[in-house]
N, C-alpha and C. Protein backbone atom coordinates (compact mmCIF):
# COMPACT_ATOMS: atom_id res chain seq x y z
N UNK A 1 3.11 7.96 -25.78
CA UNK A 1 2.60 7.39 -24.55
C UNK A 1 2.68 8.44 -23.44
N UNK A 2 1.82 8.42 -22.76
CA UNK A 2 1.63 9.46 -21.56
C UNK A 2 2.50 8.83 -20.98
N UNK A 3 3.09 10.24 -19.67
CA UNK A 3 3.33 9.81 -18.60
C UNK A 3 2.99 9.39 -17.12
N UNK A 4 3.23 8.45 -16.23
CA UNK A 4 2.49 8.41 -14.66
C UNK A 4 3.58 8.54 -13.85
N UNK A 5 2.83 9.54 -13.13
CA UNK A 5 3.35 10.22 -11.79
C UNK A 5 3.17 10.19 -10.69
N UNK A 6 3.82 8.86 -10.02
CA UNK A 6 3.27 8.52 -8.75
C UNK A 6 3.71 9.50 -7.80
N UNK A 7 3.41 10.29 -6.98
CA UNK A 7 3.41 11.35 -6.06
C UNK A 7 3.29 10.55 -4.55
N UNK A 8 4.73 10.61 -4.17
CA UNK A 8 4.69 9.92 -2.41
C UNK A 8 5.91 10.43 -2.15
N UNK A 9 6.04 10.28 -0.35
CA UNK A 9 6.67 10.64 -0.04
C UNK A 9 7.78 9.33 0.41
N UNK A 10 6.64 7.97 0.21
CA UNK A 10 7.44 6.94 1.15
C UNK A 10 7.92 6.28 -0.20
N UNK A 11 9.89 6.04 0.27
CA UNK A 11 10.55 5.70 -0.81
C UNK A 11 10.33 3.83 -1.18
N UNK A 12 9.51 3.93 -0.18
CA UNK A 12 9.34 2.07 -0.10
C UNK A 12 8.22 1.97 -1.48
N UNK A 13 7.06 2.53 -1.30
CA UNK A 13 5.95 2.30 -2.42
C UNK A 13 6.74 2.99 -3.77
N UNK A 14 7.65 4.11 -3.60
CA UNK A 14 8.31 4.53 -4.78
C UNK A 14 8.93 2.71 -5.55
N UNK A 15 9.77 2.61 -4.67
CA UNK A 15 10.81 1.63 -5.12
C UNK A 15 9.64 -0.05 -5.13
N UNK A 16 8.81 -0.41 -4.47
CA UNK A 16 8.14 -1.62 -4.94
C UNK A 16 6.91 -1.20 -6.06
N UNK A 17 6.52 -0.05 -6.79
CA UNK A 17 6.16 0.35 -8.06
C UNK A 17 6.74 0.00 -9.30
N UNK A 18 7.75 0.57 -8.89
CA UNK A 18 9.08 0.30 -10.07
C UNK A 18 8.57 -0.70 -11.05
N UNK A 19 8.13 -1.82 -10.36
CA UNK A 19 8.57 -3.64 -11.41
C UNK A 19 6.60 -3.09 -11.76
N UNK A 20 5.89 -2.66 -11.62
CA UNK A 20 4.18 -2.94 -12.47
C UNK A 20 4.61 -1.85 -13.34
N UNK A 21 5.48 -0.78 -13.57
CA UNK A 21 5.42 0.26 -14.62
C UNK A 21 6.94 0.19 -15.48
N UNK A 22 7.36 -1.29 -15.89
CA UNK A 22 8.62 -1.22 -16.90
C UNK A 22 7.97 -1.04 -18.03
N UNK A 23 6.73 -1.46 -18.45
CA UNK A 23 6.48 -1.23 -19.91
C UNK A 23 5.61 0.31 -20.41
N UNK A 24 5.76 1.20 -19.05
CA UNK A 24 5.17 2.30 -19.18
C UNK A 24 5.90 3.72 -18.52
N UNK A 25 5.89 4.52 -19.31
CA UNK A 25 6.91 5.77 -18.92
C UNK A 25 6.41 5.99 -17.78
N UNK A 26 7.18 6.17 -16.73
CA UNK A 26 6.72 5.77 -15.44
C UNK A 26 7.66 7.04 -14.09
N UNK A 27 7.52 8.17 -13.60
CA UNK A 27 8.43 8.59 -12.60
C UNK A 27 7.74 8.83 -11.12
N UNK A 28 8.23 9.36 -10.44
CA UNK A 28 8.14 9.35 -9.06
C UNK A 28 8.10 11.22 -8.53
N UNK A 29 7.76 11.66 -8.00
CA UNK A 29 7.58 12.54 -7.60
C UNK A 29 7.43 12.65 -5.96
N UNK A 30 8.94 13.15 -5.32
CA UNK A 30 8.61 13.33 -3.81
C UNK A 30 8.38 14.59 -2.97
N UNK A 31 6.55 13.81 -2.84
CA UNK A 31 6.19 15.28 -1.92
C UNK A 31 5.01 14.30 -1.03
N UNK A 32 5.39 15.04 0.43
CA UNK A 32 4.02 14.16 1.33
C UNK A 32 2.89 14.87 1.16
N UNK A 33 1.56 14.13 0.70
CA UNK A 33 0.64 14.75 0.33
C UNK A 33 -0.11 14.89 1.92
N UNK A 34 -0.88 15.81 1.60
CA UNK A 34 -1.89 15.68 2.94
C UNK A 34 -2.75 14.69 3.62
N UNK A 35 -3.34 14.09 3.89
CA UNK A 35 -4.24 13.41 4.24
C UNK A 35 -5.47 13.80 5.13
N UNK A 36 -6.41 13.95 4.81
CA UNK A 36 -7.21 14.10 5.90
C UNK A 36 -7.70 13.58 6.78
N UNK A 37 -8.36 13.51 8.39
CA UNK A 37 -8.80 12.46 9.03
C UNK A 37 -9.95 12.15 8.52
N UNK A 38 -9.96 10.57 7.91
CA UNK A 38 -10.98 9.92 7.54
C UNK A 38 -10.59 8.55 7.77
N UNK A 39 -11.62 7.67 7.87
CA UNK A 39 -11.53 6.43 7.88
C UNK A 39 -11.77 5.10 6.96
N UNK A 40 -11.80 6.44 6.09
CA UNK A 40 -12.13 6.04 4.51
C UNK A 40 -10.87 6.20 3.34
N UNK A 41 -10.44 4.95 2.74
CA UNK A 41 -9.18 5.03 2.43
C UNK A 41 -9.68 5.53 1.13
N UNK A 42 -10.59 5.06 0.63
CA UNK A 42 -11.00 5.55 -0.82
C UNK A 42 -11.24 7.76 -0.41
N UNK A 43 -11.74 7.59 0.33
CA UNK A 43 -11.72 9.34 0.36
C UNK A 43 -10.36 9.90 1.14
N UNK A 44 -9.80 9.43 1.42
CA UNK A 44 -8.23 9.82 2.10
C UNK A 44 -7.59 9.85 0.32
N UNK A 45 -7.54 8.87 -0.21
CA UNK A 45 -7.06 8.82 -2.07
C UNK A 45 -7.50 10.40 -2.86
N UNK A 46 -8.85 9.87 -2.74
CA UNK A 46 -8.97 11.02 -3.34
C UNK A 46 -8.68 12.61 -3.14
N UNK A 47 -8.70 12.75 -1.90
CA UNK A 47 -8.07 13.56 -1.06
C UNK A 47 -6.52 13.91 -1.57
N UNK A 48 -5.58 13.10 -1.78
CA UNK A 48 -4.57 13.15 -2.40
C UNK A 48 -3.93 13.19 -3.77
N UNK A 49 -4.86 12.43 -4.26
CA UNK A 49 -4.69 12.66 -5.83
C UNK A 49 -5.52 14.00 -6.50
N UNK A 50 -5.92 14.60 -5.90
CA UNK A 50 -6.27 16.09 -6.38
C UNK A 50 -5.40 16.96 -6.15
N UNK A 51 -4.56 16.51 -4.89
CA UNK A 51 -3.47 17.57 -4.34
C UNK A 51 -2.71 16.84 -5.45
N UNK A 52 -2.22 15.85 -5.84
CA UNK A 52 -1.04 16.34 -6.45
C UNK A 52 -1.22 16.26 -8.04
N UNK A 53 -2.50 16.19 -8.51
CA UNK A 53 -2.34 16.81 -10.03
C UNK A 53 -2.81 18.03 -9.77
N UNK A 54 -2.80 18.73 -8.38
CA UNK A 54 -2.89 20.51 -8.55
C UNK A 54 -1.01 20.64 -8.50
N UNK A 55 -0.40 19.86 -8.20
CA UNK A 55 1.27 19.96 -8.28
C UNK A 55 1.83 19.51 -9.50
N UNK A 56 1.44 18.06 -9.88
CA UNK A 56 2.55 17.74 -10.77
C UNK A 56 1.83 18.33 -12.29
N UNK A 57 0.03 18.57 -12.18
CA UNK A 57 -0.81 19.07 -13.49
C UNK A 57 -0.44 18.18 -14.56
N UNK A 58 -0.07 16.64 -14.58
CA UNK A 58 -0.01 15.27 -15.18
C UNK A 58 -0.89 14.50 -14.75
N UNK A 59 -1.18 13.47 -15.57
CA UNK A 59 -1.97 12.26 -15.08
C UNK A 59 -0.70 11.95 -13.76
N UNK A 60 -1.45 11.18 -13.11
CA UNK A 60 -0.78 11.19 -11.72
C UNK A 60 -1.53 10.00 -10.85
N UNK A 61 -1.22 8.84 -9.90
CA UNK A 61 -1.42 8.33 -9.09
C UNK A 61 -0.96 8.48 -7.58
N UNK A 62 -1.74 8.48 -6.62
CA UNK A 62 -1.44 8.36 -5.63
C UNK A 62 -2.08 6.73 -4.79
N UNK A 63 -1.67 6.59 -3.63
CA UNK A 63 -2.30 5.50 -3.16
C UNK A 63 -2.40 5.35 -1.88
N UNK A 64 -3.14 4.70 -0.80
CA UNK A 64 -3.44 4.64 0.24
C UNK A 64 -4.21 3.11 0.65
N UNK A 65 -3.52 3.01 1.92
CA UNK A 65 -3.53 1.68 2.71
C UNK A 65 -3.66 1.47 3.78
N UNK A 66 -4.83 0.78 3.87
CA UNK A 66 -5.52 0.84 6.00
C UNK A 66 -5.10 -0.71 6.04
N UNK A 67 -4.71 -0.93 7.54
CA UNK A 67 -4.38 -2.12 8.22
C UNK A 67 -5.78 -2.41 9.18
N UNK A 68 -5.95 -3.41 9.10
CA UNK A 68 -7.24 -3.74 10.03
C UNK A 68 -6.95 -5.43 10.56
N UNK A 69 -7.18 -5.43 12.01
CA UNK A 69 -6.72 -6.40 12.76
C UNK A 69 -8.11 -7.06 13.20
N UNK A 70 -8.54 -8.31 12.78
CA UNK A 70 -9.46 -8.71 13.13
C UNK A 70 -10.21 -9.11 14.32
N UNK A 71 -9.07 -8.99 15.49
CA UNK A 71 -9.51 -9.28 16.82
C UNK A 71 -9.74 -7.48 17.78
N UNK A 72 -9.57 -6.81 17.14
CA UNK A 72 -9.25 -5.06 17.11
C UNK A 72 -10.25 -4.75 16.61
N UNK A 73 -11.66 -5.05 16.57
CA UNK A 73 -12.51 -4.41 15.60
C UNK A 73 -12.28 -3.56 14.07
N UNK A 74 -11.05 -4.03 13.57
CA UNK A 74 -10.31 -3.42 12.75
C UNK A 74 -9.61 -2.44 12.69
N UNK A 75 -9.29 -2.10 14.19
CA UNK A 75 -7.97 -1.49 14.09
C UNK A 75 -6.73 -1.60 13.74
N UNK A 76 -6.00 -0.57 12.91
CA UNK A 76 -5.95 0.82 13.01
C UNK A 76 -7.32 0.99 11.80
N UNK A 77 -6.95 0.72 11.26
CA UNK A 77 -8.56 0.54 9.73
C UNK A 77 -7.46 1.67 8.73
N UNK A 78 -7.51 2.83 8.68
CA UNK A 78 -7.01 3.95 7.74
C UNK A 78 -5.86 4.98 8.55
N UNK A 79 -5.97 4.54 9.62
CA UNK A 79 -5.29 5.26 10.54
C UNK A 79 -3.80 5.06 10.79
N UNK A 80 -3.67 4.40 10.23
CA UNK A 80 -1.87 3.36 9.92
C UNK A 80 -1.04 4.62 10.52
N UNK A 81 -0.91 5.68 10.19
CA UNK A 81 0.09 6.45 10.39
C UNK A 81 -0.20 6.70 11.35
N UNK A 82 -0.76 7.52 11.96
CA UNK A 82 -1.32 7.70 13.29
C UNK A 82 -0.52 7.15 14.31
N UNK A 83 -1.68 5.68 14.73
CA UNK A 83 -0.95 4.55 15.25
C UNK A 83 0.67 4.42 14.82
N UNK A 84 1.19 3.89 13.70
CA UNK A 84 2.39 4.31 13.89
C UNK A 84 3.65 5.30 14.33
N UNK A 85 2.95 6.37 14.34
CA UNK A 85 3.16 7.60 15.39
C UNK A 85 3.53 7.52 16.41
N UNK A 86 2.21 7.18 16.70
CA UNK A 86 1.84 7.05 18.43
C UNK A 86 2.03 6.02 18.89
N UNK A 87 1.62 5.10 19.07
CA UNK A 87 2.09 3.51 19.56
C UNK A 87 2.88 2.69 19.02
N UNK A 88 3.11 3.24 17.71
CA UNK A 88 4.22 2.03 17.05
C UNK A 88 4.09 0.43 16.92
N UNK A 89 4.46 -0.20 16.02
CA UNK A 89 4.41 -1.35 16.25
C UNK A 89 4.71 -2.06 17.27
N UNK A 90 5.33 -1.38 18.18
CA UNK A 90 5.07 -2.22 19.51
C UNK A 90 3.93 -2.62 20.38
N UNK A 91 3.54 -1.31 19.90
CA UNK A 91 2.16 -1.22 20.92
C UNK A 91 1.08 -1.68 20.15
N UNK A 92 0.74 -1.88 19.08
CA UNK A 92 -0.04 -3.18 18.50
C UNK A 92 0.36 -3.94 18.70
N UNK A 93 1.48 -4.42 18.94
CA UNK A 93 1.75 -6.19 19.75
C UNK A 93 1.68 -6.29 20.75
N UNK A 94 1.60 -4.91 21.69
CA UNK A 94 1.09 -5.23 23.54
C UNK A 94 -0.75 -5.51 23.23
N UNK A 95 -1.24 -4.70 22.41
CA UNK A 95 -2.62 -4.86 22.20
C UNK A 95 -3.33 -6.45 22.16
N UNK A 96 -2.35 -7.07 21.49
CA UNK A 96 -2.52 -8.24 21.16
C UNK A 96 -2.50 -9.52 21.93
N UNK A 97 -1.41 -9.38 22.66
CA UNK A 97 -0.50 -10.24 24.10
C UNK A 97 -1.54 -10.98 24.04
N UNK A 98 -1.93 -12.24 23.94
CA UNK A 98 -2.92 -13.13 24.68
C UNK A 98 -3.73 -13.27 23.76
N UNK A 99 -3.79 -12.59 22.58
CA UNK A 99 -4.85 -12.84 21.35
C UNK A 99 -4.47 -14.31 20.61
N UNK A 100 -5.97 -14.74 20.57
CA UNK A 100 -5.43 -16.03 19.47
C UNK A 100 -5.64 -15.94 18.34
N UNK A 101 -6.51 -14.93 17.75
CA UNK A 101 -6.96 -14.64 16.25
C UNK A 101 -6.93 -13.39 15.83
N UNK A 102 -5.36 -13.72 15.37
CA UNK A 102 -4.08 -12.65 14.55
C UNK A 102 -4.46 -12.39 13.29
N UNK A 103 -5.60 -13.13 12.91
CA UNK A 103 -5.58 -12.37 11.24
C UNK A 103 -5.98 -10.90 11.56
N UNK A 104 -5.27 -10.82 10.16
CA UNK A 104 -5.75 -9.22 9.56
C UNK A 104 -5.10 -9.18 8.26
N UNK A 105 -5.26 -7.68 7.86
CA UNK A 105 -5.29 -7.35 6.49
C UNK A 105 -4.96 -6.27 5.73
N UNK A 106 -4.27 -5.98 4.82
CA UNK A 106 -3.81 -4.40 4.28
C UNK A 106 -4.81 -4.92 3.39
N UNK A 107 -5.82 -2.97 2.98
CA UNK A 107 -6.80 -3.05 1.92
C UNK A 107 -5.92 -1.51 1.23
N UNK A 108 -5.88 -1.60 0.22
CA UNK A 108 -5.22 -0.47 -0.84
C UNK A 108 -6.45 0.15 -1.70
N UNK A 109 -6.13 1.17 -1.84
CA UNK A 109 -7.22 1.77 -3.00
C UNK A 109 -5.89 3.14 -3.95
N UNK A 110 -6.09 2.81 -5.01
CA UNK A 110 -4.92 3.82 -5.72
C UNK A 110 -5.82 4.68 -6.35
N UNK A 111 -5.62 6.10 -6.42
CA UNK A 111 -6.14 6.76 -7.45
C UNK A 111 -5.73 7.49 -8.86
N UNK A 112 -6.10 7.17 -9.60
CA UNK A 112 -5.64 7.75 -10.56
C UNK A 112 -6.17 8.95 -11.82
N UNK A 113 -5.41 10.10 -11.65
CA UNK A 113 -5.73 11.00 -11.75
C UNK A 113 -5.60 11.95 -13.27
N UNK A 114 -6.46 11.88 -14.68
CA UNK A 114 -6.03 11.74 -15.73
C UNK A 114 -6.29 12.98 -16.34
N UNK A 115 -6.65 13.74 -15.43
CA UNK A 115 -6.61 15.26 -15.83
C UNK A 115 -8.49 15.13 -16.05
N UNK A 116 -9.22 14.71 -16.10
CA UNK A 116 -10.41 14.70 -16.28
C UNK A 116 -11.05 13.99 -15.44
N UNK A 117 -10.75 13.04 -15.00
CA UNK A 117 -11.42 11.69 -14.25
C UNK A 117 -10.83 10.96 -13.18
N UNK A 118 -11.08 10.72 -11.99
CA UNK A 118 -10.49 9.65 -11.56
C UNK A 118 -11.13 8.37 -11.40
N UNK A 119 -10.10 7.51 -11.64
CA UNK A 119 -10.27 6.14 -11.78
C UNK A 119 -9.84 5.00 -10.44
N UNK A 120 -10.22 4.12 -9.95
CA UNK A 120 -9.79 3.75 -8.66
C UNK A 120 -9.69 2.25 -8.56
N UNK A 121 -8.67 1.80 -8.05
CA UNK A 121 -8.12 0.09 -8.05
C UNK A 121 -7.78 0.59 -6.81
N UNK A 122 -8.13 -1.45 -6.18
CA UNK A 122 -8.26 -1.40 -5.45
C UNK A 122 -7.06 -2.92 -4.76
N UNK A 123 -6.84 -3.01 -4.00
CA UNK A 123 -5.93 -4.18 -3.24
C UNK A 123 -6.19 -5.27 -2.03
N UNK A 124 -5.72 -6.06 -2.13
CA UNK A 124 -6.21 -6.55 -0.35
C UNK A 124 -5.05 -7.91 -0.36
N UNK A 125 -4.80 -7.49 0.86
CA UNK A 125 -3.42 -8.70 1.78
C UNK A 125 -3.97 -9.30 2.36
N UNK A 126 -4.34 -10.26 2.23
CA UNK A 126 -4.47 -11.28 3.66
C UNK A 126 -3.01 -11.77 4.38
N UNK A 127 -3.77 -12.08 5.79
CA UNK A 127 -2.44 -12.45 6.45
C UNK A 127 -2.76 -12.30 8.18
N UNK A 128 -1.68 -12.92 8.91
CA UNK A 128 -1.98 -12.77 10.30
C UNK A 128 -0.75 -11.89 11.09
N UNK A 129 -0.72 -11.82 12.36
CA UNK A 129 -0.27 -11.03 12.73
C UNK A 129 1.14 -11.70 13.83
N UNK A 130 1.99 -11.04 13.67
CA UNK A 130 2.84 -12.08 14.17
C UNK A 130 3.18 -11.84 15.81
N UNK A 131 3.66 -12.41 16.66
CA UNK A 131 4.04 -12.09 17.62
C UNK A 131 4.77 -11.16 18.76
N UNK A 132 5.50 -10.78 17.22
CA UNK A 132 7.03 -10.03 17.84
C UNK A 132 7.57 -9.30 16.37
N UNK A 133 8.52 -8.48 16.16
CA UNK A 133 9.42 -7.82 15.13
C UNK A 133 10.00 -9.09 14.53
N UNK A 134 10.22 -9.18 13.17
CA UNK A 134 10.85 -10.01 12.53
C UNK A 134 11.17 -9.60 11.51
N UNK A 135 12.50 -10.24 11.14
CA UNK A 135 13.09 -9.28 9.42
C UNK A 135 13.37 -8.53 9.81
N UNK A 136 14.40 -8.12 8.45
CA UNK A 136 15.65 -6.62 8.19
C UNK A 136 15.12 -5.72 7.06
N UNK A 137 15.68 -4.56 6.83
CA UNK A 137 14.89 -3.57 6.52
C UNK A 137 15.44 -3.52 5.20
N UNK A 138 14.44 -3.48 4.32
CA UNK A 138 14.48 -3.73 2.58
C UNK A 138 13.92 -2.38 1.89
N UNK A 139 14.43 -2.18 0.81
CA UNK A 139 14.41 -0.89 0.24
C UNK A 139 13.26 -0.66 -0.03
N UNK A 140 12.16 -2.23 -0.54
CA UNK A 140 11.12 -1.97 -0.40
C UNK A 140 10.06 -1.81 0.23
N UNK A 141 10.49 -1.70 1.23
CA UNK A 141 9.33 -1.83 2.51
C UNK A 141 8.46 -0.26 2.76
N UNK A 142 7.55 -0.52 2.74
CA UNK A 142 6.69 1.13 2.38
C UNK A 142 6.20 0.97 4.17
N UNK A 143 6.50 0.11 5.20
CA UNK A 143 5.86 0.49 6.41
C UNK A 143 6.73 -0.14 7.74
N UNK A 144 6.78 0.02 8.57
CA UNK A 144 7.23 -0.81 10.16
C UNK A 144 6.35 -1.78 9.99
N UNK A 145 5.20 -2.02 9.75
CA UNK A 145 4.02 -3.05 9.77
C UNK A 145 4.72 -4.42 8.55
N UNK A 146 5.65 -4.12 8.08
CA UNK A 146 6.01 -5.23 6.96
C UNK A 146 6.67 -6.18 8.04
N UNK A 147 7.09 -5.78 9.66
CA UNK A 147 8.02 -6.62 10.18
C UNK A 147 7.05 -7.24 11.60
N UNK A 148 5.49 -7.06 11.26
CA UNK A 148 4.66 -7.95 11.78
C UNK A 148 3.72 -8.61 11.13
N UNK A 149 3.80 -8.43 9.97
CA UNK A 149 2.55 -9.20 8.85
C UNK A 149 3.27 -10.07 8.35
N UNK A 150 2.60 -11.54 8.44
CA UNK A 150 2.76 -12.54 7.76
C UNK A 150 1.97 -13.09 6.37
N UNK A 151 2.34 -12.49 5.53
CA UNK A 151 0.86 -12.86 4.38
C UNK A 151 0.29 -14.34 4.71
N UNK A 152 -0.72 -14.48 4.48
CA UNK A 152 -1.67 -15.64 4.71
C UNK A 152 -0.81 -16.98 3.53
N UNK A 153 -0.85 -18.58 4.21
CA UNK A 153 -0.06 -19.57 3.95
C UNK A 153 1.41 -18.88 3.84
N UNK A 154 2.05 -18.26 4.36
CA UNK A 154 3.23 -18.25 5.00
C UNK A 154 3.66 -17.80 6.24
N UNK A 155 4.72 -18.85 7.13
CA UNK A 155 5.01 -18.50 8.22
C UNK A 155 6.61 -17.57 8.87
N UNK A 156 5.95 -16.58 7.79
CA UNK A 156 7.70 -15.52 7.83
C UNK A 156 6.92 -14.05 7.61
N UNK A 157 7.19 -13.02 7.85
CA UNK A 157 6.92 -11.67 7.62
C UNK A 157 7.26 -11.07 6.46
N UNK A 158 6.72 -10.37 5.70
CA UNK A 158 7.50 -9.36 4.36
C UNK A 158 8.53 -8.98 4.58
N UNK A 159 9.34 -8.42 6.30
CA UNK A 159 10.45 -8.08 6.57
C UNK A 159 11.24 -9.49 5.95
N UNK A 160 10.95 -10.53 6.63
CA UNK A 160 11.78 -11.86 5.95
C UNK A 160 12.11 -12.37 4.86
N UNK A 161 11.31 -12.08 4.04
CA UNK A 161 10.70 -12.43 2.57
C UNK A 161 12.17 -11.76 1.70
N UNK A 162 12.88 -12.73 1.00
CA UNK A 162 13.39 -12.27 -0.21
C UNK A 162 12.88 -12.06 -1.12
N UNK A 163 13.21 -11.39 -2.39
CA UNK A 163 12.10 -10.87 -3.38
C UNK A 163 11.53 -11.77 -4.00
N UNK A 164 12.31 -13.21 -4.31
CA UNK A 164 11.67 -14.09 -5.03
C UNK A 164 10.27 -14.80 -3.93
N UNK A 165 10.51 -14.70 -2.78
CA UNK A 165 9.23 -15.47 -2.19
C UNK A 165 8.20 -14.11 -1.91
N UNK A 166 8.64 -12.78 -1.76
CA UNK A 166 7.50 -11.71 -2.03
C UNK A 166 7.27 -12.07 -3.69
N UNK A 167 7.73 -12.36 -4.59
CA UNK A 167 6.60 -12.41 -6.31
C UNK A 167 6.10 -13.43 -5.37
N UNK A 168 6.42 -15.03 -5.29
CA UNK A 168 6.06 -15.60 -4.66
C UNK A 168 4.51 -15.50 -4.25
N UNK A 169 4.46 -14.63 -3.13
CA UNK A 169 3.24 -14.26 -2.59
C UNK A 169 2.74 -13.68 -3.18
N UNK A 170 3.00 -12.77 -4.33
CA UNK A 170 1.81 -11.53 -5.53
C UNK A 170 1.24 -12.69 -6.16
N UNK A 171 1.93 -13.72 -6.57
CA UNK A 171 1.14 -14.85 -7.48
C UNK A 171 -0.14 -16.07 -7.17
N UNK A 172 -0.17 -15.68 -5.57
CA UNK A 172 -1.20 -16.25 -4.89
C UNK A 172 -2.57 -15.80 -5.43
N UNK A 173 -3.45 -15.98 -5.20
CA UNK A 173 -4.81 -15.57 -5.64
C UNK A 173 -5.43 -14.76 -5.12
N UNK A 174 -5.14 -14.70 -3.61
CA UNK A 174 -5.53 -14.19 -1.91
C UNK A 174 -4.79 -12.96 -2.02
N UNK A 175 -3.79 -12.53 -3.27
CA UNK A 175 -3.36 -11.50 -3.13
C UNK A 175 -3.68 -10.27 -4.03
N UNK A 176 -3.82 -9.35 -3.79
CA UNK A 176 -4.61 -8.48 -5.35
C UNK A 176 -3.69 -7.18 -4.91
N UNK A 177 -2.97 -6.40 -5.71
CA UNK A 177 -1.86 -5.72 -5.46
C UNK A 177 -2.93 -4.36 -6.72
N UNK A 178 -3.40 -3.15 -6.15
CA UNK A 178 -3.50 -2.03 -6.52
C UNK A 178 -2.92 -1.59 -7.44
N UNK A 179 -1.63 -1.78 -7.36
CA UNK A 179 -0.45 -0.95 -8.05
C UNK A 179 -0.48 -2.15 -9.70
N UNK A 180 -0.97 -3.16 -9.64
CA UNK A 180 -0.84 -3.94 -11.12
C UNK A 180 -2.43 -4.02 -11.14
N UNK A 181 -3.34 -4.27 -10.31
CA UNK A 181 -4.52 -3.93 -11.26
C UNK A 181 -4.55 -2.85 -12.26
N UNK A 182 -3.92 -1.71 -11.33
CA UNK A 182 -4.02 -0.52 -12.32
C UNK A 182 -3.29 -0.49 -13.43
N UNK A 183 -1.77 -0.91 -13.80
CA UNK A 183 -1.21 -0.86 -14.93
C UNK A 183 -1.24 -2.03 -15.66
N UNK A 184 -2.07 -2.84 -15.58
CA UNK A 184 -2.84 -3.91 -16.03
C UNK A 184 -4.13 -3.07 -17.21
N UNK A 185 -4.71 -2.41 -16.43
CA UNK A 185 -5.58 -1.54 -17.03
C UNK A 185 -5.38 -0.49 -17.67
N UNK A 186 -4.17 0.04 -17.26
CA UNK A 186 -3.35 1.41 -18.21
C UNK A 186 -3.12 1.21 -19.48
N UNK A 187 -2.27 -0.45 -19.34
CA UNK A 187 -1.73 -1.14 -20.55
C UNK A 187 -2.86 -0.79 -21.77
N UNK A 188 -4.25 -1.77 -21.63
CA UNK A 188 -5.23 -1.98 -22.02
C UNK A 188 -6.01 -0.80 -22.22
N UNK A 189 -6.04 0.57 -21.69
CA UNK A 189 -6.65 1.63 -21.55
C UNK A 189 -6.48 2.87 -22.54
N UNK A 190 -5.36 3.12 -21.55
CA UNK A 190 -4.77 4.47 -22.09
C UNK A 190 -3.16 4.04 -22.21
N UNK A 191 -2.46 2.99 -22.70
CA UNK A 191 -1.16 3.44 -23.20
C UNK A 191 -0.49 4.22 -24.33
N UNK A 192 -1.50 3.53 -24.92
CA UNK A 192 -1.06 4.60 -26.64
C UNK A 192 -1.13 5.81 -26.86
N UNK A 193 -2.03 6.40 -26.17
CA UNK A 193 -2.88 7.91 -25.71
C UNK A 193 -1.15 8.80 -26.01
């Protein structure tokens, strides 16, 4: 069985990977890949998963995730870091002050990189936006944005969420998680390889 080499720098997506790759030789590799300015998460991916099978020269995944706020014309959209940079989650909740329509949404696109081809799954969160900071900080948390997103039919944040009500929320329908489409498809694909 081959190996996959997820290549990140953030120990949060390292550590909530973990549970889609037990039945597959599976490691981690920490290096921050580049990103380029785009607003395109699928070409920001690819962008990265070339850099790091020019590093790790394994099949290899990387992945990438835009936040888009529906009353924001979809801001940040791909720009997550950025904005988190610069304004921080605070300052998307001054943006907001007085907004009544808090939905929004994490969209994921993973790439995966097999020495010949890349292959691409894709994700999407529904959910609204909460008022204020909420929740304590969990090993898995890959962003500051986990302690203003409320996934859609629940009224608590991912910061809040113990692990059993985050599966909880993966088992919804409204939820499509990147990281198990793809080893959903690995399984079925290329495990035996």
């Amino acid at each position: 069985m081959r190996e996959i080499i997820f290549v990140t720098h953030n120990r949060g997506k390292a550590k909530s990977a973990e549970k889609y790759f037990q039945n597959i030789k599976f490691s981690t590799y920490d290096f921050e890949l580049d990103e380029p300015r785009s607003d395109d998460i699928k070409e920001i991916v690819t962008a990265k998963v070339n850099q790091a099978y020019s590093i790790v020269k394994k099949p290899c995944i990387a992945l990438d995730t835009g936040f888009f706020i529906d009353e924001l014309n979809g801001f940040p959209r791909a720009f997550v870091n950025f904005t988190l940079e610069t304004i921080g989650v605070n300052g998307i909740l001054k943006l907001m002050e007085g907004k009544t329509n808090r939905k929004c949404r994490f969209e994921e696109c993973l790439a995966y990189h097999d020495g010949k081809n890349i292959h691409y799954f894709y994700g999407k969160h529904l959910g609204n936006l909460s008022t204020e900071l909420q929740g304590i900080d969990r090993e898995e948390k890959w962003s500051d944005l986990w302690y203003v997103f409320k996934p859609k039919n629940f009224d608590i944040t991912l910061a809040q969420m113990d692990a059993k009500q985050r599966e909880e929320r993966r088992n919804k329908d409204f939820s499509v998680e990147a990281l198990n489409e793809f080893a959903n498809w690995y399984m079925k694909n290329e495990g035996d390889v």
